[in-house]
Protein backbone atom coordinates (compact mmCIF):
# COMPACT_ATOMS: atom_id res chain seq x y z
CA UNK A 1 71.07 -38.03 122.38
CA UNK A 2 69.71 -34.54 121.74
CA UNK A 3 66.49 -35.98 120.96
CA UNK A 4 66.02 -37.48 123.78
CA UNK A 5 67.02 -34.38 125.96
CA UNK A 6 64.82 -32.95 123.82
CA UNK A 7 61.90 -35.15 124.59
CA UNK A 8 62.79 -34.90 128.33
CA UNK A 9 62.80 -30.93 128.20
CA UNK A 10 59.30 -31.32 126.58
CA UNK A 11 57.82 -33.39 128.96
CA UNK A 12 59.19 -31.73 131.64
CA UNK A 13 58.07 -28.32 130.54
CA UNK A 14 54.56 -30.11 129.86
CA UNK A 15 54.42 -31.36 133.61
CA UNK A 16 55.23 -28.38 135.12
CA UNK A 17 52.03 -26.05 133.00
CA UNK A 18 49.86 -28.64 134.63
CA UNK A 19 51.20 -28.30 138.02
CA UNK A 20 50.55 -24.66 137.85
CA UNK A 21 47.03 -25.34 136.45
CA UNK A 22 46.67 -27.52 139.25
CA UNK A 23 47.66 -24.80 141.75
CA UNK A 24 45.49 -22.32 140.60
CA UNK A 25 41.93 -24.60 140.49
CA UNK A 26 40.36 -25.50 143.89
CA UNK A 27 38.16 -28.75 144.48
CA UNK A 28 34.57 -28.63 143.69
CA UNK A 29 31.60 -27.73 145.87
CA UNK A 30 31.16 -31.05 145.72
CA UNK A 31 34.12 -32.81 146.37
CA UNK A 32 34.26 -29.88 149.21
CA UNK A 33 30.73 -30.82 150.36
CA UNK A 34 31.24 -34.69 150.29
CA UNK A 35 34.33 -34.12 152.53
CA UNK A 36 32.39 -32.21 155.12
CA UNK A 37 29.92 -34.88 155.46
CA UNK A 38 32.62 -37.39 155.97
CA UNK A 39 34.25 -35.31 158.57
CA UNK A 40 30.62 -34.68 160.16
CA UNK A 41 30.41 -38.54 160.02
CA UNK A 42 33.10 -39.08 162.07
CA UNK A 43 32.44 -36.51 164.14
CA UNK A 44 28.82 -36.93 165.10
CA UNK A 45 29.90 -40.11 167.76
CA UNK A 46 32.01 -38.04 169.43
CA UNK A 47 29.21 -35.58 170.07
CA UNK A 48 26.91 -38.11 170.56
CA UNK A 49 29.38 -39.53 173.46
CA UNK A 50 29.79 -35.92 174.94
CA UNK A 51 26.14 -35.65 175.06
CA UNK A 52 25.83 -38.50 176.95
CA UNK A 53 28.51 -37.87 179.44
CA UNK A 54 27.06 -34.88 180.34
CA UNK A 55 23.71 -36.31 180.62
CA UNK A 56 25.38 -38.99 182.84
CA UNK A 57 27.08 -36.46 185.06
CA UNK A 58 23.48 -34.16 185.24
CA UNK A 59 22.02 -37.37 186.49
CA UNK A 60 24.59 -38.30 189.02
CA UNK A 61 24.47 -34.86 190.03
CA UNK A 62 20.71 -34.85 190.47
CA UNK A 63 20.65 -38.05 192.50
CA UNK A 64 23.38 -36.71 194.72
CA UNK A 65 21.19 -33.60 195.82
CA UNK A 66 17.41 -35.26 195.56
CA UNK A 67 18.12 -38.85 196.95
CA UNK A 68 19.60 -37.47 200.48
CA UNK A 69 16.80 -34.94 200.93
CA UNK A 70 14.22 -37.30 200.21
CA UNK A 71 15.88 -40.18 202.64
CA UNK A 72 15.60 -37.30 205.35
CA UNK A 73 12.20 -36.48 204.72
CA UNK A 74 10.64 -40.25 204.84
CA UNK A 75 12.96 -40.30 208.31
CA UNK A 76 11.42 -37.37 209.82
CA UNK A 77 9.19 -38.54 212.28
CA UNK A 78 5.36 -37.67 212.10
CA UNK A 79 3.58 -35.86 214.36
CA UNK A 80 1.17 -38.35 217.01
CA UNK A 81 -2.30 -36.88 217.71
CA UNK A 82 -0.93 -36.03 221.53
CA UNK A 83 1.59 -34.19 219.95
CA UNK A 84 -0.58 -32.46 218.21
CA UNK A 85 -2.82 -31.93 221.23
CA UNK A 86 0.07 -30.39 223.12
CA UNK A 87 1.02 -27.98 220.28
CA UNK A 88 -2.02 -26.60 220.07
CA UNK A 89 -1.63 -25.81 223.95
CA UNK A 90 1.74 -24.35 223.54
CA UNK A 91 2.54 -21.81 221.25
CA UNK A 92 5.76 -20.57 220.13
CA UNK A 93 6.71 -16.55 219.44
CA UNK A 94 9.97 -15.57 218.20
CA UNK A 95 11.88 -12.50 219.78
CA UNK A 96 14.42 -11.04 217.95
CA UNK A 97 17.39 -8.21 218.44
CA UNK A 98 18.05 -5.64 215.67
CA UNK A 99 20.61 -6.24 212.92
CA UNK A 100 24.02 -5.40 213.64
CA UNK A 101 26.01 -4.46 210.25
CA UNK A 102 28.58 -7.02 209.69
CA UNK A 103 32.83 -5.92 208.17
CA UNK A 104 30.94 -5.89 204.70
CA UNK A 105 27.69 -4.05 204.98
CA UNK A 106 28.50 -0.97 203.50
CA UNK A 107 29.34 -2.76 200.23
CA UNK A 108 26.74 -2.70 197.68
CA UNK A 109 24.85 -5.75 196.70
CA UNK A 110 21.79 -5.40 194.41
CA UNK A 111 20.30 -8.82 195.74
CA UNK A 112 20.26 -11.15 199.20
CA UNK A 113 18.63 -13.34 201.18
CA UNK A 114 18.53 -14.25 205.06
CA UNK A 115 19.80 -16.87 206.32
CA UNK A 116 18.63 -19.37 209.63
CA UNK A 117 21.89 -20.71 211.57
CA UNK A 118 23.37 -21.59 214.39
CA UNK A 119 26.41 -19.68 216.10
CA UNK A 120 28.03 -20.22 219.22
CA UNK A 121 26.71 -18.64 222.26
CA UNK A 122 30.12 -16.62 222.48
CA UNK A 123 28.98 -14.67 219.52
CA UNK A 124 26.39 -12.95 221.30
CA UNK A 125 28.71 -11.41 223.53
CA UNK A 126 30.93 -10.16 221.28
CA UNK A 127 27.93 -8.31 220.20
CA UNK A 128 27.63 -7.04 223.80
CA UNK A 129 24.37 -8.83 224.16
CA UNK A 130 23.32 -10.06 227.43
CA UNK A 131 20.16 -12.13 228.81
CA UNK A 132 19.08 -12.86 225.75
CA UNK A 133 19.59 -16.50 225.24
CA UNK A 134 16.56 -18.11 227.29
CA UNK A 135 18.59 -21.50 227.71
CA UNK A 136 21.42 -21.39 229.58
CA UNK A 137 22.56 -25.12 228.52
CA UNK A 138 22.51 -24.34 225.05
CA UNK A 139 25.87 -23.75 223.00
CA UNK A 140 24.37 -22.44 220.23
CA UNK A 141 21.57 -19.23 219.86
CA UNK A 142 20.01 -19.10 216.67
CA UNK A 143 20.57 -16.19 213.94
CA UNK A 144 19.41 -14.55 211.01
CA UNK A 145 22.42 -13.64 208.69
CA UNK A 146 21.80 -11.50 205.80
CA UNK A 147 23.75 -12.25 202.67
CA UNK A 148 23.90 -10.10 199.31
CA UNK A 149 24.17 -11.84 196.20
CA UNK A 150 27.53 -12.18 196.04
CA UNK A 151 27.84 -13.82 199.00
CA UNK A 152 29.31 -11.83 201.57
CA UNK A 153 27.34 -11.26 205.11
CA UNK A 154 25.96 -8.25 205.51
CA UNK A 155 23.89 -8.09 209.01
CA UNK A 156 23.39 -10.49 211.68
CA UNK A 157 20.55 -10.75 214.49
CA UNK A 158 19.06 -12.86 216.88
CA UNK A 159 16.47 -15.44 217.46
CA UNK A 160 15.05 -16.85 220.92
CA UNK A 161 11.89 -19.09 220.69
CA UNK A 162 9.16 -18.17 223.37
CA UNK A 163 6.96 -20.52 224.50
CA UNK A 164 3.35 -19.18 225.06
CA UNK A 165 0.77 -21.29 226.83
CA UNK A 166 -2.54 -21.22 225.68
């Protein structure tokens, strides 16, 4: 019976060296580099996929913004040789007031642009503007808004067409 406790003992104590052998050695560089492929295998249709859905989504995105513009544009209607005749008559200045500083102007912005729109007719008014608006109908004047880079309004003024016969 010793023997075999013996024998057990030795085996055991022989198992145990090459578990700590085992713990101290590392895989190869090329058991290491044969594993990252595999992974990169695997991996590379999921990119692939990505790649696509974003290409997908750049496309629907592009067709969202180009195919309404260029609907518009074949609508617009085309100028008739009359018309043409009568704009050539008719000529049309634009008078404008000075800019008024909006809440934000005297916040710094290092870029902007301007800005065509329409506001209500009120507007003018609360800009203590009178007789400037040449059509009395009209519920909207048109302005030119200033706005910095980071998208806050800066100045506002505005814009009456004059009609100048020839």
């Amino acid at each position: 019976m010793n023997e075999q406790h013996e024998d057990e003992r030795l085996l055991s104590d022989a198992l145990r060296a090459v578990a700590e052998d085992d713990e101290l050695l590392g895989a190869s560089s090329q058991v290491r580099d044969r594993l990252l492929a595999e992974v990169h295998a695997i991996a590379r249709p999921r990119w692939n996929r990505m790649r696509m859905l974003q290409l997908a989504a750049a496309a629907i995105l592009f067709m969202a913004i180009a195919l309404p513009a260029w609907f518009s544009a074949r609508r617009a209607p085309t100028a008739t040789r009359e018309d043409a005749a009568s704009a050539a008559h008719t000529a049309v200045r634009e008078e404008t007031t000075d800019f008024f500083p909006l809440a934000y102007s005297n916040v710094p912005a290092p870029s902007g642009y301007v800005v065509r729109m329409q506001v209500p007719r009120a507007t003018l008014d609360s800009f203590g503007i009178t007789g400037f608006a040449t059509d009395d109908l009209a519920t909207t004047v048109a302005a030119d808004v200033v706005v910095g880079g980071d998208g806050l309004a800066r100045a506002v003024r505005f814009v009456r067409e004059v009609r100048v016969g020839n």
